[in-house]
Protein backbone atom coordinates (compact mmCIF):
# COMPACT_ATOMS: atom_id res chain seq x y z
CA UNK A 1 58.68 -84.07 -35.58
CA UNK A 2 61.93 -85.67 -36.55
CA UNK A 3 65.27 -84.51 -35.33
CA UNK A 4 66.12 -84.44 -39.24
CA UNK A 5 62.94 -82.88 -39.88
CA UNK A 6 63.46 -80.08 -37.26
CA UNK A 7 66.82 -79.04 -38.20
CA UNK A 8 65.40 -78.57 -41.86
CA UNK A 9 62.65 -76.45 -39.96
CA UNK A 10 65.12 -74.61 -38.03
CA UNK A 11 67.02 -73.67 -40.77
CA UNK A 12 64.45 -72.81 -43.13
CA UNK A 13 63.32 -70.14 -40.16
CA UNK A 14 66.28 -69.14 -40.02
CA UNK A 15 66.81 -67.89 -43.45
CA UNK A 16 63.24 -66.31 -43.21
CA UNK A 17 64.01 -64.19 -40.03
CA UNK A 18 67.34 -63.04 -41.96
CA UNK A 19 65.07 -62.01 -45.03
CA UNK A 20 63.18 -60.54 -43.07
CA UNK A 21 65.44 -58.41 -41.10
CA UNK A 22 67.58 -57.84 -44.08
CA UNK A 23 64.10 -56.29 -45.56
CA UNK A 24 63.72 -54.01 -42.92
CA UNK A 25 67.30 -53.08 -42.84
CA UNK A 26 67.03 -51.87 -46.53
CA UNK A 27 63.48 -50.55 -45.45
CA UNK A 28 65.07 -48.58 -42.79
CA UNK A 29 68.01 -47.26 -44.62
CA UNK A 30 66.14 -45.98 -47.77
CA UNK A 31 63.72 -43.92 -44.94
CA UNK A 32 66.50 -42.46 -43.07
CA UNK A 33 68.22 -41.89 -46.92
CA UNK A 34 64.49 -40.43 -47.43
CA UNK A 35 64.55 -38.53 -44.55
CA UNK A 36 68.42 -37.49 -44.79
CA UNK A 37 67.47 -35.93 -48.60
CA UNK A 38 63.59 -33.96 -47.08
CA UNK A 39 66.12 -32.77 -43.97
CA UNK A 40 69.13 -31.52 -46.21
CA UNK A 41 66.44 -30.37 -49.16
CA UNK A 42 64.56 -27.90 -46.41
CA UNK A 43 67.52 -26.98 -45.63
CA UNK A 44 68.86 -25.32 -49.09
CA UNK A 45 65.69 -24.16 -49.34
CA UNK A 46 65.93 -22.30 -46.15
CA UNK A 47 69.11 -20.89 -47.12
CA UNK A 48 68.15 -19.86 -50.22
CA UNK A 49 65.02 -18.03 -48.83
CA UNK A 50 67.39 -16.26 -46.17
CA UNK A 51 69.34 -15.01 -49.08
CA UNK A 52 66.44 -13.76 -51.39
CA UNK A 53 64.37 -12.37 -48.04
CA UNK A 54 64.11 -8.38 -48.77
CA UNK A 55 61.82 -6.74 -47.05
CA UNK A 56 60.62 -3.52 -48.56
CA UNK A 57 61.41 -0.67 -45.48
CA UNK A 58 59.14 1.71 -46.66
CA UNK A 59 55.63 0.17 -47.80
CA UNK A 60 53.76 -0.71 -44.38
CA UNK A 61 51.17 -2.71 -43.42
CA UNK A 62 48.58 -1.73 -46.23
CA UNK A 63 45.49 -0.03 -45.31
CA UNK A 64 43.09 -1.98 -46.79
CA UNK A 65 43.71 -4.86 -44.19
CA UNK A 66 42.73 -4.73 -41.18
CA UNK A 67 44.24 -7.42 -39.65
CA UNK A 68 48.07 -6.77 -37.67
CA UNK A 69 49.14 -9.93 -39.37
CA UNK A 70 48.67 -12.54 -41.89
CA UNK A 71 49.47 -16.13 -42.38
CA UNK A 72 48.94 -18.01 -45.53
CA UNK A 73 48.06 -21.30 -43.76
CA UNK A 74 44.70 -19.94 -42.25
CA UNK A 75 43.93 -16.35 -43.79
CA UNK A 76 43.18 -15.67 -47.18
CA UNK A 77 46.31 -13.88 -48.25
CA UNK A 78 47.43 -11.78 -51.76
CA UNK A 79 51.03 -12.03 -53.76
CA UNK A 80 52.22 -9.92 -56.20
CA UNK A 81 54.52 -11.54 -58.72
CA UNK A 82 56.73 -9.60 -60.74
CA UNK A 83 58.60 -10.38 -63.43
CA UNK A 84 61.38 -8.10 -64.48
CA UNK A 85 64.58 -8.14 -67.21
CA UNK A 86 67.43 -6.82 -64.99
CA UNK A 87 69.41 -8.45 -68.01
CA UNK A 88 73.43 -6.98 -69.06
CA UNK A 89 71.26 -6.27 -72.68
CA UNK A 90 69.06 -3.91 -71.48
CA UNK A 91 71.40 -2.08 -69.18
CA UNK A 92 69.03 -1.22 -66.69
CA UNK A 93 69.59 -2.98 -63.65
CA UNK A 94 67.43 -4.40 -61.30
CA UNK A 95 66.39 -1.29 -59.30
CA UNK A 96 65.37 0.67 -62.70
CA UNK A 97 64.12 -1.94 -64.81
CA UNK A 98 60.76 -1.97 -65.75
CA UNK A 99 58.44 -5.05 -65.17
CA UNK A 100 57.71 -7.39 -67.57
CA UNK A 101 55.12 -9.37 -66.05
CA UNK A 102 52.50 -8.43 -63.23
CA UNK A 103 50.79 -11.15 -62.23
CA UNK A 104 48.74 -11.06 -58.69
CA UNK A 105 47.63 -14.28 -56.67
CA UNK A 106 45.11 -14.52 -54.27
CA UNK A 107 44.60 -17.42 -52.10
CA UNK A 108 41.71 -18.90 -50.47
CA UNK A 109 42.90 -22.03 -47.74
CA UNK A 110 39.19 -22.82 -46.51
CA UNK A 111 38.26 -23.08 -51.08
CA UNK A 112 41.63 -24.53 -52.06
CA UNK A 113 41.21 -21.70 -54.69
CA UNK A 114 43.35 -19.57 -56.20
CA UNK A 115 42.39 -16.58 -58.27
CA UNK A 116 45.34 -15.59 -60.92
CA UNK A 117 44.96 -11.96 -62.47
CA UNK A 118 47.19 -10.64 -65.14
CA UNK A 119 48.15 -7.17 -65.46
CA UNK A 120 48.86 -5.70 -69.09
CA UNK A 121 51.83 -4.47 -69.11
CA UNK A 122 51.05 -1.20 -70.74
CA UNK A 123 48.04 -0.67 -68.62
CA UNK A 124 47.09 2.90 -67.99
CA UNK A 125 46.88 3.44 -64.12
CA UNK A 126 47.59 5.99 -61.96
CA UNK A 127 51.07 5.73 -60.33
CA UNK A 128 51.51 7.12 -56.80
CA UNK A 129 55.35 7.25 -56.72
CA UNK A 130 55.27 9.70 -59.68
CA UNK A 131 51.41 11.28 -58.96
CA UNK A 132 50.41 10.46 -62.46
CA UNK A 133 48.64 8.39 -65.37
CA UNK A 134 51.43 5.86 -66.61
CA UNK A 135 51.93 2.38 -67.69
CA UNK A 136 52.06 -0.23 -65.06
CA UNK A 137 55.28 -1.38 -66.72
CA UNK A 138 56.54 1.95 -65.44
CA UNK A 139 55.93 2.14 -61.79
CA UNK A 140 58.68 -0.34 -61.21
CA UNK A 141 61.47 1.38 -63.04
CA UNK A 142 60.30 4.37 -60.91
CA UNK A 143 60.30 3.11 -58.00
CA UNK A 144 61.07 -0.42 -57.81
CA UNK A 145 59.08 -3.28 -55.59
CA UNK A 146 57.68 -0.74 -53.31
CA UNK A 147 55.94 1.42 -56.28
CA UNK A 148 54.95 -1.59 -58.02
CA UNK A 149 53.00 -2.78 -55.07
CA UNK A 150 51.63 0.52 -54.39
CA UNK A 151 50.78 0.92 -57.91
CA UNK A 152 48.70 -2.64 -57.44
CA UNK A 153 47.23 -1.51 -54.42
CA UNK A 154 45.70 1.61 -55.98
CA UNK A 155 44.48 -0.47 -59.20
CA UNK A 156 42.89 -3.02 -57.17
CA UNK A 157 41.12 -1.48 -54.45
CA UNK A 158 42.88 -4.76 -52.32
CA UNK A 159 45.91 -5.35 -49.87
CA UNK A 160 49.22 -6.29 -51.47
CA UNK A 161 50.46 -9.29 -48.23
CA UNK A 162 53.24 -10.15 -50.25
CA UNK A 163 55.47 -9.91 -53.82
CA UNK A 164 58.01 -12.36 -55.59
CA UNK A 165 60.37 -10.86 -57.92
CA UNK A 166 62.55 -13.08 -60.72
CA UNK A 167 64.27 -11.88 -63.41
CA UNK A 168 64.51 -14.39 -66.64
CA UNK A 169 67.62 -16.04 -65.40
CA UNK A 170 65.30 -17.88 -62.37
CA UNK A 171 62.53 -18.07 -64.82
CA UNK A 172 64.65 -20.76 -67.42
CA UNK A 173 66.56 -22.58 -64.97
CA UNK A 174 62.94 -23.24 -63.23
CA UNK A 175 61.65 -24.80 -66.03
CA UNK A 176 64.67 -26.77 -67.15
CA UNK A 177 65.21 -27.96 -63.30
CA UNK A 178 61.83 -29.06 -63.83
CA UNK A 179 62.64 -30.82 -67.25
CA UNK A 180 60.61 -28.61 -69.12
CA UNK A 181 56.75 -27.94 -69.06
CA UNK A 182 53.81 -28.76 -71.46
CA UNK A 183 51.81 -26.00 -72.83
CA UNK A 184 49.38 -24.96 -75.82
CA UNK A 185 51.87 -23.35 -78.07
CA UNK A 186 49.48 -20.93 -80.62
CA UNK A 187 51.60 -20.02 -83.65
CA UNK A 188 55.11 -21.12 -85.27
CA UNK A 189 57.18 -18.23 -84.91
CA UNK A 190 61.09 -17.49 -84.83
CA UNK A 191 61.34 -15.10 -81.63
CA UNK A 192 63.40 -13.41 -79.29
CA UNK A 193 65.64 -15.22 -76.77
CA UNK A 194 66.73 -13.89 -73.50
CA UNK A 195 69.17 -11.74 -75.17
CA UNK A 196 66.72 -10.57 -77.42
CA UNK A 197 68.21 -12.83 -79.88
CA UNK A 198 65.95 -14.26 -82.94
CA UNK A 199 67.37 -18.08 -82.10
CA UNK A 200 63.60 -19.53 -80.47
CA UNK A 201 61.77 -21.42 -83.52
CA UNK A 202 58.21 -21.95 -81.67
CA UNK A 203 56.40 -24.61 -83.15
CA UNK A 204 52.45 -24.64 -83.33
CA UNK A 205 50.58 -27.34 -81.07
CA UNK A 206 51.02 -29.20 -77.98
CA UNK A 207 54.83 -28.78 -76.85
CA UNK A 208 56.84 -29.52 -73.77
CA UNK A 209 59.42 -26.28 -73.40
CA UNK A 210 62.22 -25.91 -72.12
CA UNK A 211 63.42 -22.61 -69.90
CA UNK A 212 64.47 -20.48 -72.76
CA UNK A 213 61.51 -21.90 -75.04
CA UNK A 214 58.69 -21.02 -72.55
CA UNK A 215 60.13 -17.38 -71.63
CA UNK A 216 59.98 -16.77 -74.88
CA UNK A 217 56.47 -17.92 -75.42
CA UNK A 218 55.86 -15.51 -72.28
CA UNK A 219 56.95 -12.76 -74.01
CA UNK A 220 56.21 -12.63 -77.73
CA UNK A 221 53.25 -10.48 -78.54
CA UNK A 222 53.55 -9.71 -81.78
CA UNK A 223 51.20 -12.03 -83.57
CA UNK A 224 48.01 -10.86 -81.38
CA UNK A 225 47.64 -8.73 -78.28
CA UNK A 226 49.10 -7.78 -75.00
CA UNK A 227 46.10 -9.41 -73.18
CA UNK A 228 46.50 -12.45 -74.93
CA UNK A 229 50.48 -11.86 -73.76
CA UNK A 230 48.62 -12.35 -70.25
CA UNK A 231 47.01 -15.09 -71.02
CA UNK A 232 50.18 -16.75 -72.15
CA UNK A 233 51.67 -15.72 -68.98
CA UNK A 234 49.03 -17.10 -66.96
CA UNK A 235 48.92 -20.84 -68.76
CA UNK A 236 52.86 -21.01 -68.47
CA UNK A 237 52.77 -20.28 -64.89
CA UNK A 238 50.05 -22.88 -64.03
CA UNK A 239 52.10 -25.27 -65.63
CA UNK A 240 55.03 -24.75 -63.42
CA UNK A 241 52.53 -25.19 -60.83
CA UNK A 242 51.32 -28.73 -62.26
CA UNK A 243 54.54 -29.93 -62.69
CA UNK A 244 55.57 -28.60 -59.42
CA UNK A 245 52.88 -30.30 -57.29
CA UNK A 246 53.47 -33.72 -59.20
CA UNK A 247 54.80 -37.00 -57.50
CA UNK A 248 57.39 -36.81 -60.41
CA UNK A 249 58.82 -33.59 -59.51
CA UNK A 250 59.76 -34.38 -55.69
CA UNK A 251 63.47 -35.15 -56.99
CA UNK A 252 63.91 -32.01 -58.65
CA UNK A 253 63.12 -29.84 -56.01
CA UNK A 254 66.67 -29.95 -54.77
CA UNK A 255 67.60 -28.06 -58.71
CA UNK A 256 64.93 -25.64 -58.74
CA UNK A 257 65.76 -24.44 -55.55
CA UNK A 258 69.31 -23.80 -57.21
CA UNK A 259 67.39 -22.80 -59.93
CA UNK A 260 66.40 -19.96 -58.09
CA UNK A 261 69.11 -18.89 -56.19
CA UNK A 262 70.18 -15.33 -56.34
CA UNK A 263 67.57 -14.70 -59.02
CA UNK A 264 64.75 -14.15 -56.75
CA UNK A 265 63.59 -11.63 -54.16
CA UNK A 266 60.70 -11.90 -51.63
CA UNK A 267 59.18 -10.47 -48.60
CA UNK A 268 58.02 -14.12 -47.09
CA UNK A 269 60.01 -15.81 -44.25
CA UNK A 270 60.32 -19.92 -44.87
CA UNK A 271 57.75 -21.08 -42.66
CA UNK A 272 55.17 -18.64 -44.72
CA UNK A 273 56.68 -19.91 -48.20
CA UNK A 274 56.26 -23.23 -47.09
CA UNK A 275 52.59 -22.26 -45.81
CA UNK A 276 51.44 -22.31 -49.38
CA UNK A 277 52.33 -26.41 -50.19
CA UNK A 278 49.04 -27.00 -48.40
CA UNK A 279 47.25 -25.45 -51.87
CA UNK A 280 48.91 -28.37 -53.56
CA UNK A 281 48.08 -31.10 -51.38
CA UNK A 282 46.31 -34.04 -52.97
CA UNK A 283 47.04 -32.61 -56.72
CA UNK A 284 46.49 -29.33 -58.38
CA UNK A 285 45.23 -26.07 -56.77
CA UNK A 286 41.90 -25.07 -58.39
CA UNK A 287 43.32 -21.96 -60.41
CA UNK A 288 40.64 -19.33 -61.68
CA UNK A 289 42.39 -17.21 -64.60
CA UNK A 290 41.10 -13.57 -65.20
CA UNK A 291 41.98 -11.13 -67.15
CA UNK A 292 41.27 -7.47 -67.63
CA UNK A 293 38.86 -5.91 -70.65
CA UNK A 294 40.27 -2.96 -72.31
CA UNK A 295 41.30 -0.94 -75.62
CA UNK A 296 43.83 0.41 -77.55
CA UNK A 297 44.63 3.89 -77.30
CA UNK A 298 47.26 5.48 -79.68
CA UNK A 299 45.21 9.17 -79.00
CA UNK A 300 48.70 10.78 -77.61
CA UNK A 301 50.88 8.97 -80.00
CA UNK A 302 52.42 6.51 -77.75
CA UNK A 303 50.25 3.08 -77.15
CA UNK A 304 48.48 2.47 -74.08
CA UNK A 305 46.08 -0.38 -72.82
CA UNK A 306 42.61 1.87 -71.30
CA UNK A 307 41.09 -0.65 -68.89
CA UNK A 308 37.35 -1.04 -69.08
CA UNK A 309 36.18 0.77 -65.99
CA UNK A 310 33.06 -1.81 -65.29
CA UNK A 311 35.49 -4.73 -65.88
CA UNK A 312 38.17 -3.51 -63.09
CA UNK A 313 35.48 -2.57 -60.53
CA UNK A 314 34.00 -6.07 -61.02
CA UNK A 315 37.52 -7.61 -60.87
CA UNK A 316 38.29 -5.94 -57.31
CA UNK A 317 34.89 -7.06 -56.04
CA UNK A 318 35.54 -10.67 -57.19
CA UNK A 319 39.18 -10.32 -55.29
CA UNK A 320 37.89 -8.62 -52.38
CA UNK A 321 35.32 -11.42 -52.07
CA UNK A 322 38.15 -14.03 -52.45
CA UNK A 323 40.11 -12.80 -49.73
CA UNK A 324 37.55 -12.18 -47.58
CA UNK A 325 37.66 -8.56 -47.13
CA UNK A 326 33.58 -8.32 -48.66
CA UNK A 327 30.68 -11.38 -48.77
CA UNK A 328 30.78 -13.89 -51.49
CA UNK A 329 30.50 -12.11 -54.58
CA UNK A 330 30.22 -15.06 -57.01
CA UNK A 331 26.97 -13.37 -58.52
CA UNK A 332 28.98 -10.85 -60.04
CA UNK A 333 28.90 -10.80 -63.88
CA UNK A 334 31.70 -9.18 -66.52
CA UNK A 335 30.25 -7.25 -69.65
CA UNK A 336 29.90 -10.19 -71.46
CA UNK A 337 27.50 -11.81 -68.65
CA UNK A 338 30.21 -14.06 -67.43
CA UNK A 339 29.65 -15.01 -63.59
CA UNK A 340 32.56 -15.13 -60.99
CA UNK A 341 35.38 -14.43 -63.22
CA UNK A 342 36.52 -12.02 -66.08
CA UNK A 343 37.96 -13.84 -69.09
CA UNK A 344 37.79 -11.59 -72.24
CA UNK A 345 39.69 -11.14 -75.19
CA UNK A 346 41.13 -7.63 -76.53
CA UNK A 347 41.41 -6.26 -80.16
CA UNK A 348 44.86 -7.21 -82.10
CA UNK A 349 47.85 -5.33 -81.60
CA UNK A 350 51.04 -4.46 -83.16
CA UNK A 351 54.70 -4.78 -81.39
CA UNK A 352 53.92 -2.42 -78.04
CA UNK A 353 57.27 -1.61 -77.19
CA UNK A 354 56.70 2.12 -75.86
């Protein structure tokens, strides 16, 4: 090669090693900038767990599990979510306020499954804080988180491992931290807002919501039934989840745990919250929705939602079976010959407000 020929080469190299340590320069700094936002991100998240970590002192270790301990990562584990409106408007406060929503999880790790029941809300149960027939929406306002799981508990036939608690506050600024969700809207309708307002226009069809858009979709009842109000519930809240697990969301995570903030009480440490990503891993969770069969009662004069006896007992079998606690009961059938879940709709209703 020619000395003129060489220094051409040389130089040529030259500018390709500097490309190419420039590259991983920039390569390195956007992982440690990666790595800098996951580190400081866990670490809101831990404080903000720390601060909504309340333990509830007086419900032990149920005693429908047998085991000393769970952990969400290995065992087949149960949450109880409740939604409640601790709002200025309705003057009640957090520790008399009565739940709104009652919604229980169960979660299989070895299936990837989750089974997602919703409570009605004026369900007629027996409450054990007050040693009486009541409506589920009740049990809190009697005796807060600890009644409400106990209430659960007796319902089910199944082991309460743990509960989430938001009020509406954490419920909007979810969604909006999110950038809103997409969901089967059913009707047009002007309805409440958060303040019990008449300022949400919901429009008929396929809609992305915002916070104060989709609480009020949760809500409204008035145009068909309370179990349909579950139903609602349970279509908003796996669309949190979608939107949660996608690739899209990763930079919001950082707002919704702000989102969340004081809002939100729970009886699960970090490490067990975090347990539960593993359900979301490679996509969406395979969510089975049921619901509860019932009637309207208005025999004493104030409305009440009478479960359908055969419908609960095949409920608790199917979660039993889901966490374990019996064998596989995917045989079982609901009245309407259903197998392995419980999906029925309930007669029309009026504005249940009782």
């Amino acid at each position: 090669m020619k000395r003129k020929d060489f220094k051409k080469f040389k130089k040529k190299s030259s500018k390709k090693r500097l490309a190419i340590k420039v590259g991983l320069l920039f390569s390195l700094s956007a992982l440690l900038l990666i790595a800098a936002y996951a580190l400081s991100l866990q670490q809101k998240a831990e404080q903000a767990v720390d601060r909504a970590f309340e333990a509830v002192p007086e419900t032990p270790k149920s005693e429908l599990r047998a085991e000393a301990k769970v952990e969400p990562a290995k065992d087949n584990v149960s949450i109880l979510l409740i939604g409640v409106d601790d709002s200025e408007k309705r003057m009640q406060g957090d520790a008399n306020s009565r739940s709104d929503a009652l919604l229980v999880a169960t979660f299989n790790p070895e299936e990837k499954s989750v089974k997602l029941l919703s409570i009605p809300r004026d369900a007629y149960v027996y409450i054990p804080k007050v040693k009486y027939n009541d409506k589920i929406t009740h049990a809190h306002a009697f005796g807060g988180t600890h009644a409400a799981i106990e209430t659960v508990e007796e319902m089910l036939d199944i082991p309460i491992d743990y509960y989430i608690k938001m009020n509406f506050n954490a419920f909007i600024e979810v969604v909006d931290a999110l950038g809103g969700i997409e969901v089967e809207v059913p009707y047009d309708r002007l309805e409440k807002d958060e303040n019990d307002k008449n300022t949400i226009q919901l429009k008929k069809g396929l809609q992305v919501l915002d916070g104060r858009h989709a609480l009020a979709l949760a809500r409204t009842r008035k145009l068909d039934s309370d179990l349909e109000r579950g139903k609602r519930q349970q279509m908003i809240l796996q669309a949190i989840i979608k939107e949660m697990v996608s690739v899209k969301s990763i930079t919001k995570y950082g707002d919704v745990i702000d989102a969340v903030g004081d809002n939100m009480k729970t009886d699960m440490t970090f490490k067990e919250m975090t347990s539960f990503w593993e359900y979301g891993k490679g996509g969406m969770p395979d969510i089975d929705a049921i619901t509860i069969k019932g009637y309207d009662d208005w025999s004493t004069g104030v409305y009440y939602y009478k479960l359908d006896e055969q419908d609960l007992e095949n409920i608790r079998q199917i979660l039993k079976s889901h966490l374990g606690l019996i064998p596989d009961s995917s045989a079982l059938t609901d009245s309407n010959g259903n197998i392995g879940s419980v999906d029925e709709t309930a007669n029309s209703s009026d504005d249940l407000s009782n």
